[in-house]
C-alpha atoms as a PDB file:
ATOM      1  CA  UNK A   1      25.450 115.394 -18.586  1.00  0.00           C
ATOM      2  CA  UNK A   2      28.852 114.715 -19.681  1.00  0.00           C
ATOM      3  CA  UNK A   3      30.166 111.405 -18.073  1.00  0.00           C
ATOM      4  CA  UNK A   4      33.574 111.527 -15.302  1.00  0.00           C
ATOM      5  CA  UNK A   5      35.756 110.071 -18.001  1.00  0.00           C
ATOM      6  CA  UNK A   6      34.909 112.447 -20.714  1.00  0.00           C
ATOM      7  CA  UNK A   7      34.912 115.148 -18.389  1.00  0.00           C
ATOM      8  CA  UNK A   8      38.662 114.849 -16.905  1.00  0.00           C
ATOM      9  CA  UNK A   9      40.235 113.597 -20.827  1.00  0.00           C
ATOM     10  CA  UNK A  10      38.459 117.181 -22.058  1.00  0.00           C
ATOM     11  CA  UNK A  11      39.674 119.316 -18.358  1.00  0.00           C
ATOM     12  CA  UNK A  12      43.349 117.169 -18.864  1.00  0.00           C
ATOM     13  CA  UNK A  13      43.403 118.551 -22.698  1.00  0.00           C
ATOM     14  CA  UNK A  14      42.510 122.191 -21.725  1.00  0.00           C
ATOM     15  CA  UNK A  15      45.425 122.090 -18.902  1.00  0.00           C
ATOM     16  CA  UNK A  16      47.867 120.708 -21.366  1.00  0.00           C
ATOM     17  CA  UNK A  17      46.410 122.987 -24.282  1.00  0.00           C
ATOM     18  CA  UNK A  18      46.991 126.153 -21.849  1.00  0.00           C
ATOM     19  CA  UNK A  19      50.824 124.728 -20.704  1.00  0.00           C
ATOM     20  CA  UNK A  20      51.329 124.470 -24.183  1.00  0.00           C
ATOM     21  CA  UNK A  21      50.200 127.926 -25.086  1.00  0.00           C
ATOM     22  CA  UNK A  22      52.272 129.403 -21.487  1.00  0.00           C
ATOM     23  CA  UNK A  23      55.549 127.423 -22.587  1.00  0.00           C
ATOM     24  CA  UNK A  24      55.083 128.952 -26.003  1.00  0.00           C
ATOM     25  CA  UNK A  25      54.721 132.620 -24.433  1.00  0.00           C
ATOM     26  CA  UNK A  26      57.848 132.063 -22.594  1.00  0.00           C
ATOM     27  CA  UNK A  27      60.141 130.791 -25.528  1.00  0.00           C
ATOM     28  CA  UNK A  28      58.612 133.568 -27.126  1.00  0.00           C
ATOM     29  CA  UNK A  29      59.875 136.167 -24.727  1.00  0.00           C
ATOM     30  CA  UNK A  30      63.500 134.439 -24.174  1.00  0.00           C
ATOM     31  CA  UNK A  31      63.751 134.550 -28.111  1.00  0.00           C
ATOM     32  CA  UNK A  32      62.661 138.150 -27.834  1.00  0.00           C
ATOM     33  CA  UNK A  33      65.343 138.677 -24.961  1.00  0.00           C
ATOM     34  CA  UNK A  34      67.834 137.873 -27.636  1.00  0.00           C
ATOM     35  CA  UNK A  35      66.364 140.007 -30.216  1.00  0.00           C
ATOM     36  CA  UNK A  36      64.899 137.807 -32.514  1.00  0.00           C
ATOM     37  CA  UNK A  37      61.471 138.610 -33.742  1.00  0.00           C
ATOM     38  CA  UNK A  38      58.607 136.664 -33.704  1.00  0.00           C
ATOM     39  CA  UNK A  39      56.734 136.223 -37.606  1.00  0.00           C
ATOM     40  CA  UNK A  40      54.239 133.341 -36.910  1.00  0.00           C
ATOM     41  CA  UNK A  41      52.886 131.560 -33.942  1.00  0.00           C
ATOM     42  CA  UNK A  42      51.367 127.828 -34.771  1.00  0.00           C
ATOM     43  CA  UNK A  43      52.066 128.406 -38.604  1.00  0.00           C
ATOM     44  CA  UNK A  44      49.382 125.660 -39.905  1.00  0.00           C
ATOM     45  CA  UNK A  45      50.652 124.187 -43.626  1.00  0.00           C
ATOM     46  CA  UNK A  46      49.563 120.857 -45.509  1.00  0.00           C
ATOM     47  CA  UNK A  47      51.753 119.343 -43.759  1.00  0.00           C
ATOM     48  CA  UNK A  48      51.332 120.220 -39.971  1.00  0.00           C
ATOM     49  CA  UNK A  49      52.352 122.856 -37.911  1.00  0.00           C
ATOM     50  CA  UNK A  50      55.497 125.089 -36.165  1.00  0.00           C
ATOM     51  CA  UNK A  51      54.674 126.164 -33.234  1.00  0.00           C
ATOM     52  CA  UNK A  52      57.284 129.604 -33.630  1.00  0.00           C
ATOM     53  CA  UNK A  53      58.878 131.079 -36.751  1.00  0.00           C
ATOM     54  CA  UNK A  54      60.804 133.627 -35.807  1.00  0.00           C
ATOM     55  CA  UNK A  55      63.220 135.980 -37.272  1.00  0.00           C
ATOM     56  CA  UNK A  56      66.852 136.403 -36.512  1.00  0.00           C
ATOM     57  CA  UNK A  57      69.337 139.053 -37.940  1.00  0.00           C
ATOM     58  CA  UNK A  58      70.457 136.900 -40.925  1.00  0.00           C
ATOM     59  CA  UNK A  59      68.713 133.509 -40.144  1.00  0.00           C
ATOM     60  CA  UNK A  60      64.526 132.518 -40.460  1.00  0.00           C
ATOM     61  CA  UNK A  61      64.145 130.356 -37.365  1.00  0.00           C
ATOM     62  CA  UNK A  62      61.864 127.249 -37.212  1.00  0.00           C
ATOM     63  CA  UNK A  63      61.134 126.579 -33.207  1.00  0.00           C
ATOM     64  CA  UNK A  64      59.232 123.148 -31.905  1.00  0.00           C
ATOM     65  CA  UNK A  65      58.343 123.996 -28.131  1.00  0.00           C
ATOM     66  CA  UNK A  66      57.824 121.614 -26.014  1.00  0.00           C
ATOM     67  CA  UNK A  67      57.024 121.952 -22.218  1.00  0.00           C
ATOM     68  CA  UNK A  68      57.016 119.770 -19.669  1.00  0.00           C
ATOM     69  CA  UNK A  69      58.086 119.100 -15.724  1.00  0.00           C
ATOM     70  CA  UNK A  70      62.213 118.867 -16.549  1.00  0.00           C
ATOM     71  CA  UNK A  71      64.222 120.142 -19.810  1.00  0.00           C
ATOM     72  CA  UNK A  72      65.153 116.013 -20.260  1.00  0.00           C
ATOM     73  CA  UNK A  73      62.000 114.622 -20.210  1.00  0.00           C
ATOM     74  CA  UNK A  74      60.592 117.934 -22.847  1.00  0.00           C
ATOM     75  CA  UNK A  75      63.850 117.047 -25.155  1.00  0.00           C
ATOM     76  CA  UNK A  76      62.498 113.227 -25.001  1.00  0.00           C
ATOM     77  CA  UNK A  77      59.450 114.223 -26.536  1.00  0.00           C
ATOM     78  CA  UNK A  78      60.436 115.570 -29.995  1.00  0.00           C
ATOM     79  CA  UNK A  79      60.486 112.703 -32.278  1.00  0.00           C
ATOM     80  CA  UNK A  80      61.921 111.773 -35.732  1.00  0.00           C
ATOM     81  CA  UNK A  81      57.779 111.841 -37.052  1.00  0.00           C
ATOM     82  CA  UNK A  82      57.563 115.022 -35.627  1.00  0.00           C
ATOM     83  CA  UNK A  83      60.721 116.607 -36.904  1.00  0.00           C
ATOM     84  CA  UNK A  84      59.796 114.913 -40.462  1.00  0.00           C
ATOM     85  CA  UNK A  85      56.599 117.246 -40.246  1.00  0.00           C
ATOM     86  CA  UNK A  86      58.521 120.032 -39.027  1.00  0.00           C
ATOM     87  CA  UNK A  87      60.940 120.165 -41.978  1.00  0.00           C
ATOM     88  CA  UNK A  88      57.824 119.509 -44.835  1.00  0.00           C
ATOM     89  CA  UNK A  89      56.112 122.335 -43.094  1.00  0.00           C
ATOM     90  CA  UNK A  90      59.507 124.333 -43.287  1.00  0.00           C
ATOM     91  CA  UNK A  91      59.179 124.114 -47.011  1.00  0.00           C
ATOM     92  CA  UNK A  92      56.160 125.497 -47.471  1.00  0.00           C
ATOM     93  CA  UNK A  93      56.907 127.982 -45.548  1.00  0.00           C
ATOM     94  CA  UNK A  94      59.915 128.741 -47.675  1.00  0.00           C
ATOM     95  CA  UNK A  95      58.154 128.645 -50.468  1.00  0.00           C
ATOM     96  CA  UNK A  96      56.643 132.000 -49.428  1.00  0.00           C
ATOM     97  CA  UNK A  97      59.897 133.486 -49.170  1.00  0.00           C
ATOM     98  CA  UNK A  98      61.537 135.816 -51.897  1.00  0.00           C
ATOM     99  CA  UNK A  99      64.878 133.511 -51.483  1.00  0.00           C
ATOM    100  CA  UNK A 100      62.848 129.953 -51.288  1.00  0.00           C
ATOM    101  CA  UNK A 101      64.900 126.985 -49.930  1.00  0.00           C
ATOM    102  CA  UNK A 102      68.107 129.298 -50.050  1.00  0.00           C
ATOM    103  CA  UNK A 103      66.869 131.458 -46.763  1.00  0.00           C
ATOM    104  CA  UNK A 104      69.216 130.842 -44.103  1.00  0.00           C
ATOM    105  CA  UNK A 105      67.375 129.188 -41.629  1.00  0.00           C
ATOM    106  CA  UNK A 106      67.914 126.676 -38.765  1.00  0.00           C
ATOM    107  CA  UNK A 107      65.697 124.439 -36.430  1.00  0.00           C
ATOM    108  CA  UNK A 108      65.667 125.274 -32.809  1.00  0.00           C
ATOM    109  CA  UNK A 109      63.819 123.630 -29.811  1.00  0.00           C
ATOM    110  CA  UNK A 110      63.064 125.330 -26.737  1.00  0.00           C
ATOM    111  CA  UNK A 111      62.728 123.633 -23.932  1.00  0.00           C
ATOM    112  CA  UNK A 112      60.257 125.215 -20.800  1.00  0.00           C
ATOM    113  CA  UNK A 113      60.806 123.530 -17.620  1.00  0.00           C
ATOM    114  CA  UNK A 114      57.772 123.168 -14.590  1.00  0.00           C
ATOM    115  CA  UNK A 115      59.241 125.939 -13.413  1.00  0.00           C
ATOM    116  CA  UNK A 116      58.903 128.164 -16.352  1.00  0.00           C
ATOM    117  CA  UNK A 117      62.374 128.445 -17.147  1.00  0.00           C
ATOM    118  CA  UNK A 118      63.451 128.246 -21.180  1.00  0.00           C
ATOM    119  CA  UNK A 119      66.484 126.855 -22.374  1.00  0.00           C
ATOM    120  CA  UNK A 120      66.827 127.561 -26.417  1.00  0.00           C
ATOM    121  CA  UNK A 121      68.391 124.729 -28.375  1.00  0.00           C
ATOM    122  CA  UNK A 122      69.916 125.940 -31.853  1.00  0.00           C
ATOM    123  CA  UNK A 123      69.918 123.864 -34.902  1.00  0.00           C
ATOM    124  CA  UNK A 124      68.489 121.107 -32.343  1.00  0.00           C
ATOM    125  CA  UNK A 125      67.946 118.895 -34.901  1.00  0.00           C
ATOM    126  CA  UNK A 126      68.974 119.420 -39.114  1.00  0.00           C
ATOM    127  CA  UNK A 127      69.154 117.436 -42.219  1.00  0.00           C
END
């Protein structure tokens, strides 16, 4: 039998696993709302992982979600590590494309609220 601890770290990963996946679903429809396309959910690379790629009229879009009870506190959590990782992962990504590194592309974040509300950040953080 699986011990109380163990139990309640697995139930709180599945809760924030399926918040995750939610806040993703709803940055997914905003973006959509504005007609950009979606290409890739949780594009895995060497280096880590986007959680949206999307595509724009002119522009490839690179899109860390993050979810959580206020837009503040989901800003907060986007680090410098993380958006190191985001913009290796870019490249290989990139380096898929016919154009390489000279696709125009930016580096959204989109913020979901406890309420389910999304508010899309553009060029949230660059180079």
């Amino acid at each position: 039998m699986l011990d109380p601890a163990r139990r309640n770290k697995s139930d709180s990963g599945r809760r924030a696993y399926l918040s995750g996946q939610a806040g993703e679903d709803s940055a997914i429809r905003a973006y959509e709302d504005l007609g950009v396309r979606l290409l890739a959910q949780r594009w895995r690379g060497a280096s880590g992982e986007i959680d949206l790629i999307l595509q724009a009229p002119e522009t490839l879009i690179f899109c860390e979600v993050k979810t959580c009870r206020s837009f503040a506190a989901a800003a907060h959590r986007i680090s410098q590590a993380q958006m190191q990782r985001i913009y290796q992962t870019a490249e290989e990504f990139l380096g898929q494309q016919p154009q390489g590194a000279l696709t125009p592309s930016r580096f959204d974040a989109a913020l979901v609220d406890g309420f389910g509300r999304v508010e899309i950040i553009a060029n949230a953080f660059g180079q």
